[in-house]
N, C-alpha and C. Protein backbone atom coordinates (compact mmCIF):
# COMPACT_ATOMS: atom_id res chain seq x y z
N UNK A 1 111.68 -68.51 129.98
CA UNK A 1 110.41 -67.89 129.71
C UNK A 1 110.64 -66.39 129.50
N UNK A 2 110.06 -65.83 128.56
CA UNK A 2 109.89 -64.57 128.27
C UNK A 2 108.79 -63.69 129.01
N UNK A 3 109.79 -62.28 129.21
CA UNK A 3 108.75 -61.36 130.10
C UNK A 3 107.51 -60.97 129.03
N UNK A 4 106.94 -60.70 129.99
CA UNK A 4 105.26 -60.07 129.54
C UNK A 4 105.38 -58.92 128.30
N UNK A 5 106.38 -58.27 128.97
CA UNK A 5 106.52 -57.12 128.71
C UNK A 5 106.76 -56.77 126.89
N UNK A 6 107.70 -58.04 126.65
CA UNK A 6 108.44 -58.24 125.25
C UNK A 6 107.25 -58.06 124.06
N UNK A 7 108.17 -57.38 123.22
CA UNK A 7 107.44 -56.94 122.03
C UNK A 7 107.88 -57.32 120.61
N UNK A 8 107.69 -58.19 119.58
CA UNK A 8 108.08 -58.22 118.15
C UNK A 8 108.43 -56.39 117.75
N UNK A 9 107.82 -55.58 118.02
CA UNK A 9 107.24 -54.62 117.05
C UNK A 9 108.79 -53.45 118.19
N UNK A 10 109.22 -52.64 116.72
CA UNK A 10 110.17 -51.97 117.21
C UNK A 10 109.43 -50.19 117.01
N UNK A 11 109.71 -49.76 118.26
CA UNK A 11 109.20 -48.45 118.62
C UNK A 11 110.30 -46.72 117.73
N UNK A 12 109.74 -45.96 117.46
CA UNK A 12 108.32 -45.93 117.27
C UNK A 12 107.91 -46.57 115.45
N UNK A 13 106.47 -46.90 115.71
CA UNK A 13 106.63 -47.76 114.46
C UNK A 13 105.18 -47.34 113.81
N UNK A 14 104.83 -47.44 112.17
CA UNK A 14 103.23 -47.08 112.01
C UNK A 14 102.41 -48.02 112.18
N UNK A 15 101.07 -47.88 113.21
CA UNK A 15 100.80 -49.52 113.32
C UNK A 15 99.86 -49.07 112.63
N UNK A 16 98.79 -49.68 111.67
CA UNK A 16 97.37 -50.36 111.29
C UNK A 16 96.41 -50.84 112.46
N UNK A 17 95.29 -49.83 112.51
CA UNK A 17 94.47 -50.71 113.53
C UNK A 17 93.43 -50.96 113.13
N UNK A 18 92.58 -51.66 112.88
CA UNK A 18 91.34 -51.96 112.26
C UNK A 18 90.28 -51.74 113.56
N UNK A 19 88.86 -51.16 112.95
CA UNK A 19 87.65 -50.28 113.62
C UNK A 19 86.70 -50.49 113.39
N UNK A 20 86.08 -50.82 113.80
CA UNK A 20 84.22 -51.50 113.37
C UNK A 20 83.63 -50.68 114.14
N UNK A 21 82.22 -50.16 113.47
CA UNK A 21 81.54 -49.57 114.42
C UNK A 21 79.94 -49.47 113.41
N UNK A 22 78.92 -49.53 113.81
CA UNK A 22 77.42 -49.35 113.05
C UNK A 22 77.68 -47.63 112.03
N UNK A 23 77.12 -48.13 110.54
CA UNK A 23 77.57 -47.42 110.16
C UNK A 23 76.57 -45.96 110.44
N UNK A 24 77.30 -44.99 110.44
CA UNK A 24 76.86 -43.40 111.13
C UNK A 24 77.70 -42.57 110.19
N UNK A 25 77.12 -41.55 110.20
CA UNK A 25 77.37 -39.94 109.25
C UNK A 25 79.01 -39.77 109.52
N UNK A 26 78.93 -39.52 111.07
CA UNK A 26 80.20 -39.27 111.62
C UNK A 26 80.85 -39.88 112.30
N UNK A 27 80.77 -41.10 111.72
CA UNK A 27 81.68 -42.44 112.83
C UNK A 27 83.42 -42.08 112.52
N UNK A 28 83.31 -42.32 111.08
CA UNK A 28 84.90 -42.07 110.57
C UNK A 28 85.72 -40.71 111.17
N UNK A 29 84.86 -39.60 110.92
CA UNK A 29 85.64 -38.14 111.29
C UNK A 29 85.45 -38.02 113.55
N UNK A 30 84.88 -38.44 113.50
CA UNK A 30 84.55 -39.05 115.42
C UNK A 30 85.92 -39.71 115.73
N UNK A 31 86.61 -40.92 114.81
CA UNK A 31 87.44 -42.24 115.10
C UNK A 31 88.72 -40.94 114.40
N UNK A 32 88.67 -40.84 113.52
CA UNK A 32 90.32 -39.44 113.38
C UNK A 32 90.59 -38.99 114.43
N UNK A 33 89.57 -38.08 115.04
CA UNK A 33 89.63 -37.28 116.01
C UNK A 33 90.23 -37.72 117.13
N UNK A 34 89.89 -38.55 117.23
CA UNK A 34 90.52 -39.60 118.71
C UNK A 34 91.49 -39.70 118.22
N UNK A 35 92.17 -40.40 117.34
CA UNK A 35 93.18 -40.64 116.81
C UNK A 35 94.54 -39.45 116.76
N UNK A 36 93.97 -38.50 116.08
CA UNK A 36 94.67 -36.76 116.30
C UNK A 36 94.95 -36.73 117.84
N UNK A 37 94.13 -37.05 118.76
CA UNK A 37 94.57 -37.22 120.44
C UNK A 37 96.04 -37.62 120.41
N UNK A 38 96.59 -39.09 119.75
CA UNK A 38 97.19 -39.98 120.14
C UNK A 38 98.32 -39.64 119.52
N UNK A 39 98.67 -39.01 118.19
CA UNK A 39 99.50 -38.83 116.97
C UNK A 39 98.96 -37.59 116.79
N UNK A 40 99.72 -36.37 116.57
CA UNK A 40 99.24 -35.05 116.14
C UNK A 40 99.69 -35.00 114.54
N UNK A 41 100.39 -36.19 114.07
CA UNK A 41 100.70 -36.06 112.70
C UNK A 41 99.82 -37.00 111.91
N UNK A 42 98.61 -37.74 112.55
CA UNK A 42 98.08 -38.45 112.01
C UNK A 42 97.02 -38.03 110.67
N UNK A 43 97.05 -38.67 109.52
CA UNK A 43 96.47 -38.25 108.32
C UNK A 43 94.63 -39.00 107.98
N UNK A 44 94.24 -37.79 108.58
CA UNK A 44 92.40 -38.58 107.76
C UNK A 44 92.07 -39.08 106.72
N UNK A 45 93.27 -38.43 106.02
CA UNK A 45 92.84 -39.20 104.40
C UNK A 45 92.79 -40.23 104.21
N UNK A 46 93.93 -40.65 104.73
CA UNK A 46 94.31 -41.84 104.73
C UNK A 46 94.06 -43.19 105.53
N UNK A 47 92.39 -43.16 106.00
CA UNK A 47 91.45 -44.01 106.76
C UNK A 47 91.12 -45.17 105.69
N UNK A 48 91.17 -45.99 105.72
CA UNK A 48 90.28 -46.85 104.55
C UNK A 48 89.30 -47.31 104.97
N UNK A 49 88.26 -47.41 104.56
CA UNK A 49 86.79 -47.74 104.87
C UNK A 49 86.40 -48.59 104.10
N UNK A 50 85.46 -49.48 104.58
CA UNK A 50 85.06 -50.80 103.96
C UNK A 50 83.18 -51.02 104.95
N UNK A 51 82.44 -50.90 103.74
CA UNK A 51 81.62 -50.72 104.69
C UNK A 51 80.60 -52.37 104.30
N UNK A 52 80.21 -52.77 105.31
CA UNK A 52 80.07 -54.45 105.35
C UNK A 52 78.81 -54.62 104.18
N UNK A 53 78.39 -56.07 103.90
CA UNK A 53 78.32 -56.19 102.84
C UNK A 53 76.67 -55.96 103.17
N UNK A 54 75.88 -55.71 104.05
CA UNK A 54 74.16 -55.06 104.43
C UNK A 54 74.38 -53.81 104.63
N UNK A 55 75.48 -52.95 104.65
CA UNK A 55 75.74 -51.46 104.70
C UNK A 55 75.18 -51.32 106.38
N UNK A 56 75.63 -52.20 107.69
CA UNK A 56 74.95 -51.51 108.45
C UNK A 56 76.14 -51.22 109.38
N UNK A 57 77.29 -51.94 108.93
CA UNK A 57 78.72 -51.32 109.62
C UNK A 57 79.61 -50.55 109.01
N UNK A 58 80.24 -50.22 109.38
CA UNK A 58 81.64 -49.39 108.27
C UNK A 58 83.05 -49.88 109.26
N UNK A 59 84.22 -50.58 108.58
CA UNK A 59 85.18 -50.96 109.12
C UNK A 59 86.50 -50.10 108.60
N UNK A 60 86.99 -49.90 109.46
CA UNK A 60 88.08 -48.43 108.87
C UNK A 60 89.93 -49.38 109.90
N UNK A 61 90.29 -48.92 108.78
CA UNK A 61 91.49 -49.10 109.02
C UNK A 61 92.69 -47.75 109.01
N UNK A 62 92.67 -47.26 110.77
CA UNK A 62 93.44 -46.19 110.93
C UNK A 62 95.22 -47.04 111.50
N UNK A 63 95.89 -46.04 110.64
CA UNK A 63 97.68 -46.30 110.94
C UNK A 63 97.98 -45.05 112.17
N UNK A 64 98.24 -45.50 113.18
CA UNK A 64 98.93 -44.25 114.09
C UNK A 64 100.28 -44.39 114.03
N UNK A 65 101.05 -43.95 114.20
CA UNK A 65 102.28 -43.31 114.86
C UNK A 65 102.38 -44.18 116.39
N UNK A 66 102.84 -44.99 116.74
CA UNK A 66 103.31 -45.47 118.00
C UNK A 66 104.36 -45.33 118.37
N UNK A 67 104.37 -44.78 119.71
CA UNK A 67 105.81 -44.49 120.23
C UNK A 67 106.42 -45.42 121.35
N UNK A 68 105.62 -46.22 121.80
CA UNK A 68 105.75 -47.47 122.77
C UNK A 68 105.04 -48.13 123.08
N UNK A 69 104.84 -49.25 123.24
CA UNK A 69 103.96 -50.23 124.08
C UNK A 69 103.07 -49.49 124.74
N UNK A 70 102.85 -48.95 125.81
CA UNK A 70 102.09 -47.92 126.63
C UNK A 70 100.94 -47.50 125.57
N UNK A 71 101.91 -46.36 124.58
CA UNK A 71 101.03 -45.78 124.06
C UNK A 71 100.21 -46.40 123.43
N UNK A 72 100.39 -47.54 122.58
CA UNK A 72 99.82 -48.56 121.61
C UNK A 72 98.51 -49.18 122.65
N UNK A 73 98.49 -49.58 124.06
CA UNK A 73 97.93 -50.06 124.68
C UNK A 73 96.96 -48.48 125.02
N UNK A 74 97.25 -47.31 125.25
CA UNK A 74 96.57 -46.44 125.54
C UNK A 74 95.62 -46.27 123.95
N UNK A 75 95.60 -45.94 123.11
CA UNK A 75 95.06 -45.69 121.93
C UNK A 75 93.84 -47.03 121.96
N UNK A 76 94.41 -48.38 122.18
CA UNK A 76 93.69 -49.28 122.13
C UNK A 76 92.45 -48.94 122.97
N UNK A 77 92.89 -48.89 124.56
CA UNK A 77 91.95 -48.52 125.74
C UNK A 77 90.73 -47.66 125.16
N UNK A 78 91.46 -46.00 124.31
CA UNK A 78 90.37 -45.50 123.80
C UNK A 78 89.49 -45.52 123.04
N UNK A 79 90.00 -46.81 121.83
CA UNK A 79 89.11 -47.06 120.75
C UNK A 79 88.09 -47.70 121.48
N UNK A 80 88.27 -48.72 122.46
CA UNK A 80 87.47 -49.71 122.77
C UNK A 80 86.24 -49.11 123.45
N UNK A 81 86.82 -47.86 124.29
CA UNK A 81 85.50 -47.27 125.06
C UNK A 81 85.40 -46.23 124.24
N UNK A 82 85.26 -46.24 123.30
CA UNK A 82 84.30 -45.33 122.22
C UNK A 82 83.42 -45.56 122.29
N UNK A 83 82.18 -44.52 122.39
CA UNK A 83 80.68 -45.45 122.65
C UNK A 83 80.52 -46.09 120.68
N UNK A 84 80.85 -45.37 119.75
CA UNK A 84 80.37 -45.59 118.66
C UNK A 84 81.28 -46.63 117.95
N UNK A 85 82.33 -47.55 118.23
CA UNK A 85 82.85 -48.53 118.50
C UNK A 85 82.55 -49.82 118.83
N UNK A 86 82.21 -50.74 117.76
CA UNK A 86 81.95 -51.68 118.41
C UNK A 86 82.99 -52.99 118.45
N UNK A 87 83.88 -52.93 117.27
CA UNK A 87 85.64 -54.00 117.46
C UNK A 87 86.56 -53.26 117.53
N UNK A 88 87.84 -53.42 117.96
CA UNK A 88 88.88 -53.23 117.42
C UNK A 88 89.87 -53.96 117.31
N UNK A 89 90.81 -54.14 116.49
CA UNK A 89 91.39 -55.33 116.12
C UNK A 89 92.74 -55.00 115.87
């Protein structure tokens, strides 16, 4: 049996995280910002947004910079308690 711990994904690596949240003015530049927390090299431009098909969500797909398991699990922790957050995937 394999530990808990074990990971496919080799450190540090760019992950893709996908972001749902009701769509708002400043949901996207709110979700960077956090993001800039986690990765100081992280790029806004480069958010992709997809906003659902009644326009009342916007789903964004941010890439961070991961430097370990930890961190990948810390970034997660913060997306999730974003109040303006409602998936992350």
């Amino acid at each position: 049996m394999s530990p808990v711990n074990e990971t496919l994904l080799e450190f540090p690596c760019d992950f893709p995280i996908k972001v749902m949240g009701r769509m708002q003015p400043e949901f996207a530049q709110s979700i960077a910002q956090l993001m800039q927390q986690f990765d100081a090299e992280f790029d806004a431009a480069r958010i992709e947004m997809r906003p659902s098909r009644a326009g009342n969500y916007l789903g964004l797909t941010v890439t961070v910079r991961a430097t370990s398991r930890a961190h990948l699990d810390d970034i997660y922790r913060a997306l999730t308690a974003h109040p303006m957050v409602t998936v992350v995937l």
